[in-house]
Protein backbone atom coordinates (compact mmCIF):
# COMPACT_ATOMS: atom_id res chain seq x y z
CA UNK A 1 -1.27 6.82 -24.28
CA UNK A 2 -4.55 6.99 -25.54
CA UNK A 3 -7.54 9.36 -25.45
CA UNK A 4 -11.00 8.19 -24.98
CA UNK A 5 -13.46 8.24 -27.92
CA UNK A 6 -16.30 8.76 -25.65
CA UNK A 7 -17.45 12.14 -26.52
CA UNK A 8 -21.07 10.69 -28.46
CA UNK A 9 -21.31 8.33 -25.14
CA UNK A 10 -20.97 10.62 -22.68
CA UNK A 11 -23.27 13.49 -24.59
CA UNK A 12 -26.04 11.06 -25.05
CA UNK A 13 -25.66 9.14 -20.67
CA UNK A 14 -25.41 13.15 -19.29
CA UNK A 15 -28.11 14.19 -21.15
CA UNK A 16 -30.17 11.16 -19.78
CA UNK A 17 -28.48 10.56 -16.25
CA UNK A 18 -28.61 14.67 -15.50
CA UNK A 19 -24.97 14.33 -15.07
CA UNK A 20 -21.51 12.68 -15.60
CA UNK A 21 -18.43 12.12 -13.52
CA UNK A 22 -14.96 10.45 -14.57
CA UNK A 23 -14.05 6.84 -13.05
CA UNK A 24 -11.26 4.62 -13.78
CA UNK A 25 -11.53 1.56 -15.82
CA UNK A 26 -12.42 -1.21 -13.43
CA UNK A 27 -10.75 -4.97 -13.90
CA UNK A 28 -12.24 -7.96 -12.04
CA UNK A 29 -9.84 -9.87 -10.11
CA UNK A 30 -8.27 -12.95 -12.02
CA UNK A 31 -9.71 -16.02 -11.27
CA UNK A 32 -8.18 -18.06 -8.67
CA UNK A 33 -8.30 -21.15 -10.40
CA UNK A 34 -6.11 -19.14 -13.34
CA UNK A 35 -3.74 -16.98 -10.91
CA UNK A 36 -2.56 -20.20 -9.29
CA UNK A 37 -0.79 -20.92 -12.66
CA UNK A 38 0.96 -17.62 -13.25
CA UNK A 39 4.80 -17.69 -12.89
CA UNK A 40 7.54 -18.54 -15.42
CA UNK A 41 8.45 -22.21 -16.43
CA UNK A 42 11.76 -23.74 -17.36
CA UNK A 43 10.86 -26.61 -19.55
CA UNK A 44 12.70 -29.96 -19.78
CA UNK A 45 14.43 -28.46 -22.72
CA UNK A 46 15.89 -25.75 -21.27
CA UNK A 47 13.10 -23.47 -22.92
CA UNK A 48 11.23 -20.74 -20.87
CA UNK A 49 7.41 -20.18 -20.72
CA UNK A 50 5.79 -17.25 -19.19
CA UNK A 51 2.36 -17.67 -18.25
CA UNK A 52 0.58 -14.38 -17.30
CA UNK A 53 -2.90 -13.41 -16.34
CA UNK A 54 -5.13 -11.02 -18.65
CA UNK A 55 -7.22 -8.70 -17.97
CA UNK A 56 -10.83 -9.24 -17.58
CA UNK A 57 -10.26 -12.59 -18.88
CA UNK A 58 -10.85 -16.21 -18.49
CA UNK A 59 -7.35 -16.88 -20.11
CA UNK A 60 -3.71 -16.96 -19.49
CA UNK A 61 -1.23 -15.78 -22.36
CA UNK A 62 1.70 -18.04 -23.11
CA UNK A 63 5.08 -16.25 -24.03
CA UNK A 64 8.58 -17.60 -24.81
CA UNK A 65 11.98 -15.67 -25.15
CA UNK A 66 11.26 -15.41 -28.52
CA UNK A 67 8.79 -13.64 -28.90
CA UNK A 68 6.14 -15.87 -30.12
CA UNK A 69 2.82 -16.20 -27.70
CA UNK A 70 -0.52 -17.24 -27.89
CA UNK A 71 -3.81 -17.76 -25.08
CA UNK A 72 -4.50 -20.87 -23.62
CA UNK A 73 -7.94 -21.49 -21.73
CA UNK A 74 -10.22 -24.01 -20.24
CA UNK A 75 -12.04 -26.15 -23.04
CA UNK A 76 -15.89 -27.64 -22.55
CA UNK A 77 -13.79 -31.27 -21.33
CA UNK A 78 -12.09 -29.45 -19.13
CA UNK A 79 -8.94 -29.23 -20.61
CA UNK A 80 -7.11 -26.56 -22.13
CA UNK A 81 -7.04 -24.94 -25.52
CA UNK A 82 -4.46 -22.84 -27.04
CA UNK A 83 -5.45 -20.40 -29.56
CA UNK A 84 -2.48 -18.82 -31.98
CA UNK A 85 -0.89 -15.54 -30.91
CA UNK A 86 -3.62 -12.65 -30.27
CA UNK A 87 -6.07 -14.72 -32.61
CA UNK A 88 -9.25 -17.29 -32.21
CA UNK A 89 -7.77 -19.59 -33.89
CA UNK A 90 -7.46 -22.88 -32.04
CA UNK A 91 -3.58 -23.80 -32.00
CA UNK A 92 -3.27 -27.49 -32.38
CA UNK A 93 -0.56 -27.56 -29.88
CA UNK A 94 -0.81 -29.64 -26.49
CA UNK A 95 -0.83 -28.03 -23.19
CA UNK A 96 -1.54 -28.79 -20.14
CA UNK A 97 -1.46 -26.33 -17.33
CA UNK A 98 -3.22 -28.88 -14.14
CA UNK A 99 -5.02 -27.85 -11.50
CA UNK A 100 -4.02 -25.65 -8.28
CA UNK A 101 -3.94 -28.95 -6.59
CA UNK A 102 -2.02 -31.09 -8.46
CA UNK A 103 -0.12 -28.54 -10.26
CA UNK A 104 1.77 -29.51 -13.59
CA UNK A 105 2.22 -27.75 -17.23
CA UNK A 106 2.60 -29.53 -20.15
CA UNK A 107 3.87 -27.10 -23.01
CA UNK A 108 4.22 -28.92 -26.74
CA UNK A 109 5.22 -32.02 -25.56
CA UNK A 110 8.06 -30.66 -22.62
CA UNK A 111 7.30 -30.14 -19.11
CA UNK A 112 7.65 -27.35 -17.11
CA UNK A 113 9.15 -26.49 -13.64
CA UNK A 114 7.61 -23.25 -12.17
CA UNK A 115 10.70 -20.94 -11.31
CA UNK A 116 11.10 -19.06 -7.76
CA UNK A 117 12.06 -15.88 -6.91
CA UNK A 118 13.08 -13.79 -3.53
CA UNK A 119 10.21 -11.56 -3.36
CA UNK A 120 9.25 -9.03 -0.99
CA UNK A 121 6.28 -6.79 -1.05
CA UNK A 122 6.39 -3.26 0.40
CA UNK A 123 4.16 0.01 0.43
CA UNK A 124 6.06 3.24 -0.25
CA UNK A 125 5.30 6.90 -0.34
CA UNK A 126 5.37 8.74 -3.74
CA UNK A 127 4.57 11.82 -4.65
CA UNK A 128 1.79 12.56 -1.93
CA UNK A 129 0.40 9.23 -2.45
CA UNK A 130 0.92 5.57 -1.15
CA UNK A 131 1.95 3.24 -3.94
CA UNK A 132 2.57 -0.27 -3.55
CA UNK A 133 5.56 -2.17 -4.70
CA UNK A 134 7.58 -5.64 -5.26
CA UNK A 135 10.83 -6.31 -5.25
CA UNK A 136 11.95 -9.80 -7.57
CA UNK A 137 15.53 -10.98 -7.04
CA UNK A 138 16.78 -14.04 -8.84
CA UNK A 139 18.27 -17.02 -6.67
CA UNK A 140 21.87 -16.44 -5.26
CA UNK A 141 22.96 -13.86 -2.66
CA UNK A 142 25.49 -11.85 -5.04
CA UNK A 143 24.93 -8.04 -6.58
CA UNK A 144 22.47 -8.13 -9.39
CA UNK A 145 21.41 -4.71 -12.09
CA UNK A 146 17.83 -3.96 -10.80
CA UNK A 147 15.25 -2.77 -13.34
CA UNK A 148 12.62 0.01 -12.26
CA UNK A 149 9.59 -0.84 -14.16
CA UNK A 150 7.85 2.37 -15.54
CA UNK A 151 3.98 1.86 -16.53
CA UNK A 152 2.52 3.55 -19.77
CA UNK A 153 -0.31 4.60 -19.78
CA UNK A 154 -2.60 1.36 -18.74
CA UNK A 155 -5.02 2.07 -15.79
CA UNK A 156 -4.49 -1.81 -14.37
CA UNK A 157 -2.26 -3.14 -11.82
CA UNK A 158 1.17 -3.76 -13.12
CA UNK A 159 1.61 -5.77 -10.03
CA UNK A 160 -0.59 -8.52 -11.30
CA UNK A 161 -0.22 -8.52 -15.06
CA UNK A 162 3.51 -6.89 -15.74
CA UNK A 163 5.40 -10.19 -16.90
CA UNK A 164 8.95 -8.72 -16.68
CA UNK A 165 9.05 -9.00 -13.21
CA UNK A 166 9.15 -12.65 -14.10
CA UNK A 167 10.87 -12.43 -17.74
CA UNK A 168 14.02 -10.17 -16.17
CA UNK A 169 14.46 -12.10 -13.23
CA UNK A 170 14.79 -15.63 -15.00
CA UNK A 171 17.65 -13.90 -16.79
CA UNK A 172 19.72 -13.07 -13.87
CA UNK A 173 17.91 -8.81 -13.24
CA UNK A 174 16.32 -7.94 -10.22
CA UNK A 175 13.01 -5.82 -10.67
CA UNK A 176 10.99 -3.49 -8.86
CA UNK A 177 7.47 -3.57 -10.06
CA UNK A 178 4.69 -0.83 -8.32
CA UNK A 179 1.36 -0.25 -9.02
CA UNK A 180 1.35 3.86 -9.80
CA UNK A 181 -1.18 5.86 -8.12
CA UNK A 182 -4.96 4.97 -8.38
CA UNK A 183 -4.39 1.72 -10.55
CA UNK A 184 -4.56 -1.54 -8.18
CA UNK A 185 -3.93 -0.97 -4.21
CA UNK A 186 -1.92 2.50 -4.80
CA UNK A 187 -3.61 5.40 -3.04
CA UNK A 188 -5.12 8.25 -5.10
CA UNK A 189 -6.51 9.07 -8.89
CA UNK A 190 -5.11 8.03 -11.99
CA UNK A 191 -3.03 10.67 -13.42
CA UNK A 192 -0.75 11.38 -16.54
CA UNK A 193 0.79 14.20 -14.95
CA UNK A 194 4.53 13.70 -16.49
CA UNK A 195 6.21 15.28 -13.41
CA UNK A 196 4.31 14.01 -10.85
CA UNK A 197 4.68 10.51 -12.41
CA UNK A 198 8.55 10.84 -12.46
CA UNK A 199 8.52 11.88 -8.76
CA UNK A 200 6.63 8.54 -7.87
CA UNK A 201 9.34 6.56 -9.80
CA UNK A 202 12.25 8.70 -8.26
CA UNK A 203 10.23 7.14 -4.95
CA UNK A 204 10.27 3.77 -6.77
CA UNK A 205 14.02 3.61 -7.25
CA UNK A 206 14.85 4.75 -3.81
CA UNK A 207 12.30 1.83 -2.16
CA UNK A 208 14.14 -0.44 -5.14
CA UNK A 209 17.85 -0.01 -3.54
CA UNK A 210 16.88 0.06 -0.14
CA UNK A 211 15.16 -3.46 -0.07
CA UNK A 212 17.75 -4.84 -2.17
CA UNK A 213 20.52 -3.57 -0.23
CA UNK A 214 23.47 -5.78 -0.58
CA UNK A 215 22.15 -7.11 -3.53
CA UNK A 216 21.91 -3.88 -5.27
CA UNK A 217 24.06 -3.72 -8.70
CA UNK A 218 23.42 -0.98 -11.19
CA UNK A 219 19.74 0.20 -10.42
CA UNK A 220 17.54 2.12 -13.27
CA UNK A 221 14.35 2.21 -15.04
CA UNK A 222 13.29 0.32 -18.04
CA UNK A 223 9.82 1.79 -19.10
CA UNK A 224 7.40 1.69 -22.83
CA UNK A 225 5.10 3.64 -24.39
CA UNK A 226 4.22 6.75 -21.75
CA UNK A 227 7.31 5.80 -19.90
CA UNK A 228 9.29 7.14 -22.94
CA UNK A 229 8.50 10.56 -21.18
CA UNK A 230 8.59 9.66 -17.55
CA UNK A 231 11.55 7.49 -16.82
CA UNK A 232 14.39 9.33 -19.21
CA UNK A 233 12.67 12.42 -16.40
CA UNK A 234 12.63 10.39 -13.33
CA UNK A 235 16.49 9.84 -13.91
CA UNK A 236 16.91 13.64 -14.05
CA UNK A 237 15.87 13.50 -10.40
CA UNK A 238 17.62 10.52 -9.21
CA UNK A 239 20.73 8.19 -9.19
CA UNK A 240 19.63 6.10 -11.19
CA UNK A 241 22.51 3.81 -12.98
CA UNK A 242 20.50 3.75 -16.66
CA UNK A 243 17.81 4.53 -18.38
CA UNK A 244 15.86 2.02 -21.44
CA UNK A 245 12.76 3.09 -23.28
CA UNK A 246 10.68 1.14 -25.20
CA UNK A 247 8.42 2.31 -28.16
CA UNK A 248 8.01 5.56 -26.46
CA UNK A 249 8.13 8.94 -27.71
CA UNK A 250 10.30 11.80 -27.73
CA UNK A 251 7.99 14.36 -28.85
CA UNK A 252 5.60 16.18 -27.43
CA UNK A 253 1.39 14.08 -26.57
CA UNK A 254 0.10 16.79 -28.62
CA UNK A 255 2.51 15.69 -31.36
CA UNK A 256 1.44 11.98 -31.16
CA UNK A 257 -1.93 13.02 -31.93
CA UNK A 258 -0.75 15.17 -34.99
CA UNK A 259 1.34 12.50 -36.57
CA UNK A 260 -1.52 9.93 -35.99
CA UNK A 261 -3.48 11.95 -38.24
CA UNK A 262 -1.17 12.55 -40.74
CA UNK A 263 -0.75 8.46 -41.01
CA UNK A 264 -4.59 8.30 -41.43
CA UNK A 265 -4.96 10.51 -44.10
CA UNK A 266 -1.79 9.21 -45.63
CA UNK A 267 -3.32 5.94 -45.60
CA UNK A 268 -6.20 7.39 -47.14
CA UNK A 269 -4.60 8.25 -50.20
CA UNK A 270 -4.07 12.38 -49.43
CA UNK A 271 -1.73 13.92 -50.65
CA UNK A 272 0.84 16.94 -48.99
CA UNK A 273 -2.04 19.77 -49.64
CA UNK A 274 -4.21 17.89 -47.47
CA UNK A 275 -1.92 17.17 -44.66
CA UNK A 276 -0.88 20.76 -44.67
CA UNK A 277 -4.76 21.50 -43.86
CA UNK A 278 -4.91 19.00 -41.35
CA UNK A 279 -1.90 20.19 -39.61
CA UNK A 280 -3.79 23.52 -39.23
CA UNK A 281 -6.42 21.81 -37.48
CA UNK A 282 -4.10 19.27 -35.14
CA UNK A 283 -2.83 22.69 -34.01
CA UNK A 284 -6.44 23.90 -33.14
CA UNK A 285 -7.77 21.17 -31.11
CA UNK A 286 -4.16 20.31 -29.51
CA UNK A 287 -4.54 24.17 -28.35
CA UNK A 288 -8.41 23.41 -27.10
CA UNK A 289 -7.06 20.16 -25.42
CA UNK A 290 -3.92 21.81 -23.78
CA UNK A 291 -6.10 24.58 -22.29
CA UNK A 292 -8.51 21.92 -20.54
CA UNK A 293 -10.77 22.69 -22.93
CA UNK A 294 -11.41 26.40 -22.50
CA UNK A 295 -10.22 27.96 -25.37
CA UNK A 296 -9.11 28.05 -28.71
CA UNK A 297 -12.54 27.17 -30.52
CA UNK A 298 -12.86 30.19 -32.41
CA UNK A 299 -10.00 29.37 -34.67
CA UNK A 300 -11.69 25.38 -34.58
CA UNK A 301 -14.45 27.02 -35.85
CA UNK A 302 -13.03 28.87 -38.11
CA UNK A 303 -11.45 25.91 -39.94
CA UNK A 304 -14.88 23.73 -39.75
CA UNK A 305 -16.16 26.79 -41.61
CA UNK A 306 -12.95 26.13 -44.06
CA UNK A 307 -12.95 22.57 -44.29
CA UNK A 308 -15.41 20.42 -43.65
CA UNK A 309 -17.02 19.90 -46.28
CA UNK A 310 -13.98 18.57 -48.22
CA UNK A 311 -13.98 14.90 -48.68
CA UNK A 312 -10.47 14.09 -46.38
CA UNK A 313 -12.04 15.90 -43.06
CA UNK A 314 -14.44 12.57 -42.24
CA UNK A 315 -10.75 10.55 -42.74
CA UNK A 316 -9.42 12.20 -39.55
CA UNK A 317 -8.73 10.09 -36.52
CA UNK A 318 -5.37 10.64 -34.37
CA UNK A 319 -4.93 10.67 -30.82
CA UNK A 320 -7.75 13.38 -29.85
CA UNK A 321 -8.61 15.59 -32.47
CA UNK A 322 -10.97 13.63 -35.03
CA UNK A 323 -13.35 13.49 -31.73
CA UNK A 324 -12.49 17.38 -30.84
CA UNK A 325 -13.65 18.42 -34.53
CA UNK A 326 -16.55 16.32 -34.62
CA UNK A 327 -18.27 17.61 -31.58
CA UNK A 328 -19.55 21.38 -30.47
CA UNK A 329 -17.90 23.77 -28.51
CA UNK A 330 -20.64 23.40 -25.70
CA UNK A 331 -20.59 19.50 -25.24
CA UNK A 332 -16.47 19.87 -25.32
CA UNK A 333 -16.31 22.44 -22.90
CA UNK A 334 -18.91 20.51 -20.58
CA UNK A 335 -17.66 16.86 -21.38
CA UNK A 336 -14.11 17.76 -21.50
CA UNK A 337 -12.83 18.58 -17.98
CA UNK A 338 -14.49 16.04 -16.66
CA UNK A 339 -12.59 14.10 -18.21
CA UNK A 340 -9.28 15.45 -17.40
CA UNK A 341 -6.32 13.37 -16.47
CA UNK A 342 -3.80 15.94 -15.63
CA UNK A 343 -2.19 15.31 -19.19
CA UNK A 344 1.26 17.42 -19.75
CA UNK A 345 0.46 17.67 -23.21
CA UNK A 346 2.53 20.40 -23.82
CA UNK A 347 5.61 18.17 -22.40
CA UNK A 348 9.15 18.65 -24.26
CA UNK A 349 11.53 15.57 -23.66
CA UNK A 350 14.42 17.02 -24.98
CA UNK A 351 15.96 19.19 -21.91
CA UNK A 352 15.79 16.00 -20.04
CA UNK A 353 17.48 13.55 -22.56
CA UNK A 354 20.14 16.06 -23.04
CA UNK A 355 20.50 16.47 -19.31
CA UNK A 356 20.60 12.61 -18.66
CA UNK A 357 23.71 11.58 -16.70
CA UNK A 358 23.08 7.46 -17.62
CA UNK A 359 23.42 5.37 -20.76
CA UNK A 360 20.13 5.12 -22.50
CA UNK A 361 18.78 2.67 -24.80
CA UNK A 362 15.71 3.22 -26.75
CA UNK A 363 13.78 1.00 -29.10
CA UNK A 364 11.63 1.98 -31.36
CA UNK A 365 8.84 0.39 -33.33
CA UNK A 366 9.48 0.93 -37.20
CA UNK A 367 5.77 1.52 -38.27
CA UNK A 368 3.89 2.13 -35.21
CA UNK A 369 0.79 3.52 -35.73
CA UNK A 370 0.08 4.79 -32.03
CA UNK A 371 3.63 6.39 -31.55
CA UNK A 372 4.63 6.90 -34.82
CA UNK A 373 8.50 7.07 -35.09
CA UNK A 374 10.19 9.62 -37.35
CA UNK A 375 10.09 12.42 -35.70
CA UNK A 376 11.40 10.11 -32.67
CA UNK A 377 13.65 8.82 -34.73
CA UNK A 378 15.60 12.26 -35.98
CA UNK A 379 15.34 13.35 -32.80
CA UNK A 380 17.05 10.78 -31.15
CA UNK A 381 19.93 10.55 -33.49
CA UNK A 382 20.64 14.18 -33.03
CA UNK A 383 20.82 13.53 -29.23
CA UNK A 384 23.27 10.75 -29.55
CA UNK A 385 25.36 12.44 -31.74
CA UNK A 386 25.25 15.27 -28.71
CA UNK A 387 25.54 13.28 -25.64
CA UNK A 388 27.36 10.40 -26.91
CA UNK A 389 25.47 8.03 -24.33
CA UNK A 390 22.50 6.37 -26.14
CA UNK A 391 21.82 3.04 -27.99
CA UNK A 392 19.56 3.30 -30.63
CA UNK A 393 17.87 0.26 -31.97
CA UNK A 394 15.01 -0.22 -34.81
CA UNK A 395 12.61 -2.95 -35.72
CA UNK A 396 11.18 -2.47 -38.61
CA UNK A 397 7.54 -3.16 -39.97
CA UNK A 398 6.61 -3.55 -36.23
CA UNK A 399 3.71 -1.79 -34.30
CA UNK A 400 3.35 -0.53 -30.80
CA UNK A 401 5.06 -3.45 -28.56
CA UNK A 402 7.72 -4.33 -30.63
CA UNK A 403 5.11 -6.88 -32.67
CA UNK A 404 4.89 -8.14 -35.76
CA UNK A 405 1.39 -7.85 -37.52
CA UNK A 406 -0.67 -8.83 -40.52
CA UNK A 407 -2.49 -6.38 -41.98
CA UNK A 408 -6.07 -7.17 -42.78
CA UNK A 409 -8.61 -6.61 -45.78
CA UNK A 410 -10.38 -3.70 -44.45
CA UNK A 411 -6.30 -1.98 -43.39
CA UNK A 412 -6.64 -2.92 -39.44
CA UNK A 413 -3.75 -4.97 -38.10
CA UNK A 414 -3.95 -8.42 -36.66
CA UNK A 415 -0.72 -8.90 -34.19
CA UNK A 416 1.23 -12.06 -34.58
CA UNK A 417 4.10 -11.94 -32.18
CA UNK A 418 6.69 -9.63 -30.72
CA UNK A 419 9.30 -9.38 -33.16
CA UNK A 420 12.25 -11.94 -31.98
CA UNK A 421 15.38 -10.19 -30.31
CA UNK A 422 13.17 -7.90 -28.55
CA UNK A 423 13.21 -9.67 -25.45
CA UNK A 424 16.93 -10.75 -25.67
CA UNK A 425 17.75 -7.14 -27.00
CA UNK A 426 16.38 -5.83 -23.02
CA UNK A 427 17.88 -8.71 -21.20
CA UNK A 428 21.22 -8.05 -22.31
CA UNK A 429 21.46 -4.48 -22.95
CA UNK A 430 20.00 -4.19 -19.02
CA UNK A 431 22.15 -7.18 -17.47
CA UNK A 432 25.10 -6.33 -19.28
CA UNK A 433 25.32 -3.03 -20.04
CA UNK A 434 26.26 -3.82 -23.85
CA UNK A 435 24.39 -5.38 -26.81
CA UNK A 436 26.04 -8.56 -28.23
CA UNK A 437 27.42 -8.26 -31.50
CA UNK A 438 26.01 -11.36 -32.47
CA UNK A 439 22.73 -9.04 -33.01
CA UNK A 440 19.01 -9.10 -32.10
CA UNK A 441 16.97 -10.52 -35.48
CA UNK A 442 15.69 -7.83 -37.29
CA UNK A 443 16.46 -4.69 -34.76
CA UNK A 444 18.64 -2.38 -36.83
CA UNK A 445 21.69 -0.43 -34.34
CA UNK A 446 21.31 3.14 -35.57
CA UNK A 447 22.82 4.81 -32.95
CA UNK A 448 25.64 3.67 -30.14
CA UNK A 449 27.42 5.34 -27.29
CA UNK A 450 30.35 7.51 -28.40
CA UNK A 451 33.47 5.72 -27.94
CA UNK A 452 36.74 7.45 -28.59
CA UNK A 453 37.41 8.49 -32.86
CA UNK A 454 33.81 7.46 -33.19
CA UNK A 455 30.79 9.49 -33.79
CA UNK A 456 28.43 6.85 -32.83
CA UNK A 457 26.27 7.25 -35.24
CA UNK A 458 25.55 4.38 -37.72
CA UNK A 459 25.01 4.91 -41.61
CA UNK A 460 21.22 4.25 -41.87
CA UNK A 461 21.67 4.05 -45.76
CA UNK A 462 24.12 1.24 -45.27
CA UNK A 463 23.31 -0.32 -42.31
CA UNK A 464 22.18 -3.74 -42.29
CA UNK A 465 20.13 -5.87 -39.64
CA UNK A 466 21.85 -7.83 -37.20
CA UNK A 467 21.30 -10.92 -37.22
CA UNK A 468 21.06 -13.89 -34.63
């Protein structure tokens, strides 16, 4: 989930325009000549290509089970050109994706055969609000596990750029993909209102078994990043058969934003005295922010007065509160609500992991830098040694995604891939309801479901990566 860092923008266009009023994110509609080409591909060597739209783009993005990807686009011949994971750089590699006409894909010397799915569109009610849904079965008439897809935080339609509801269902999973309200043709306004989100994916699930029907195996969500808080809640309210999370959190938003900061000024070479500081201050603006910005600037001030003039207070990013203490009371208290999303910032995940009836796997991202993972981590591992029904797995030296990264001169990070296993790690923890012991790459198993004269708890000092 991120916040905004629009305060200077929106200061300077009220002042000018007289006034300022929140609005989605807007995405063009993906070019018909490129959304004729989306769909999954079995090649000629048994290999599978995903080919998926992105957003306001004139490209498609190429992924294969594992895990590497890349973005292939028209060229000035009219061919295509592949460029080399989330890079520029041209990828020397030939593909050929046709025409809508004469459709054909050529992918590094193998050609592909577009895969098809039963799929059936629906509109459903949520919370209040009508969302629209799909429903992906793979071939056959038997039962199939179903996967509830749960969005984070992205204001776009997951109806036109979520891949899994191709990736899943070329593995033998059924999916039920919706787009949540006020993203693509859902009803209403964009919200990241944690309990009205769940109640809309409670509404998900039911629409998800009733279309299947027949075909209905174990049914459940599978959800990343923001839907670390909203599915493992959504299953609270429902029947749903299991719960997986990927790179979310379980901590509070207000504690995402803290532990950003504290990475930054790590990173910066500041030591525990400083982060002690900071911390004051992540508790000041996470107190302006959870109010809806109408109080707690006082003590803000206070610490400005305090700190910052010291050389560390410029270093301060995070989540929210670098843009909180650079700003006046005034402009935050005018800017702010306007820009309020209905964010449960305050939100405490435990009560409903402990309360969770399902098994629940959760992945987490060894050094992400948008949900970063200790406190996640010992959290976790204290509820599975409670409830005895959680898989935990770790990849390290990966970022928000699951992806691998290079890290550049000036510290940013340039993605390369997802790490490999990921995918395979999903497929078969969701189709099967077990992880193979054969082992996902790098992904670590720190934590698996009680079984009897076992704590389920893995020695992290000991414990080695499984490999494929």
């Amino acid at each position: 989930m991120r916040w905004k860092r629009v305060f200077g923008l929106l200061i300077v266009a009220a002042a000018a325009a007289g006034g300022w009023w929140y609005s989605r994110p807007t995405y063009k509609p993906v070019d018909p000549a490129l959304a004729c080409r989306v769909g999954i591909y079995r090649l000629d060597d048994g290999r599978l290509v995903d080919l998926a739209p992105l957003t306001n783009s004139d490209s498609l993005r190429w992924r294969v089970l594992d895990g590497r990807s890349g973005r292939i686009s028209r060229n000035e011949r009219g061919g295509w050109q592949a460029r080399i994971g989330w890079s520029n750089d041209p990828d020397p590699m030939p593909v050929d994706a046709g025409s809508c006409a004469s459709p054909r894909f050529v992918f590094d010397g193998h050609t592909g055969e577009r895969l098809s799915f039963a799929v059936t569109d629906t509109r459903f009610k949520g919370d209040g609000e009508e969302l629209a849904g799909r429903l992906v079965l793979p071939s056959g008439d038997g039962p199939v596990p179903v996967a509830v897809l749960v969005h984070g935080s992205e204001a776009y339609s997951a109806l036109t750029y979520n891949y899994f509801q191709r990736l899943l269902p070329a593995h033998g999973i059924g999916v039920f993909v919706y787009d949540k309200r006020g993203t693509g043709t859902s009803t209403g306004r964009y919200s990241q209102d944690f309990s009205l989100l769940a109640n809309d994916a409670v509404a998900a699930l039911k629409e998800a078994r009733r279309l299947a029907g027949a075909r209905a195996g174990r049914v459940g969500f599978s959800g990343a990043s923001q839907g670390g808080w909203i599915a493992p809640l959504a299953a609270t309210r429902s029947d749903a058969d299991f719960v997986a999370v990927s790179y979310g959190l379980a901590d509070s938003p207000l504690a995402e934003d803290r532990d950003q900061v504290m990475l930054d000024l790590a990173a910066k070479g500041h030591g525990p005295e400083v982060l002690a500081k900071a911390r004051e201050v992540t508790d000041a603006t996470g107190a302006i922010i959870a109010s809806g910005f109408e109080i707690g600037y006082d003590r803000l001030d206070t610490l400005k007065a305090r700190y910052a003039q010291e050389p560390w207070w410029k270093d301060m990013k995070g989540e929210f509160t670098g843009d909180i203490a650079g700003y006046p009371a005034f402009a935050l208290r005018w800017i702010g609500p306007l820009y309020d999303q209905g964010t449960t910032w305050n939100y405490d995940p435990l009560p409903a992991l402990h309360a969770l009836k399902p098994p629940l796997l959760w992945i987490l991202a060894g050094a992400d830098r948008e949900a970063p993972p200790e406190e996640t981590r010992r959290r976790l591992l204290a509820a599975a040694q409670q409830t005895g029904r959680l898989t935990l797995v770790e990849y390290p030296d990966t970022d928000h995604g699951i992806v691998e990264f290079e890290t550049l001169p000036d510290g940013s990070r340039q993605t390369t891939r997802v790490a490999d296993g990921y995918f395979r790690l999903l497929i078969d923890w969701i189709r099967d309801g077990r992880l193979n012991e054969a082992g996902y790459g790098k992904g670590k198993v720190l934590a698996r479901p009680v079984t009897s004269g076992a704590s389920g708890i893995e020695n992290r000092e000991s414990s080695k990566p499984t490999s494929d």
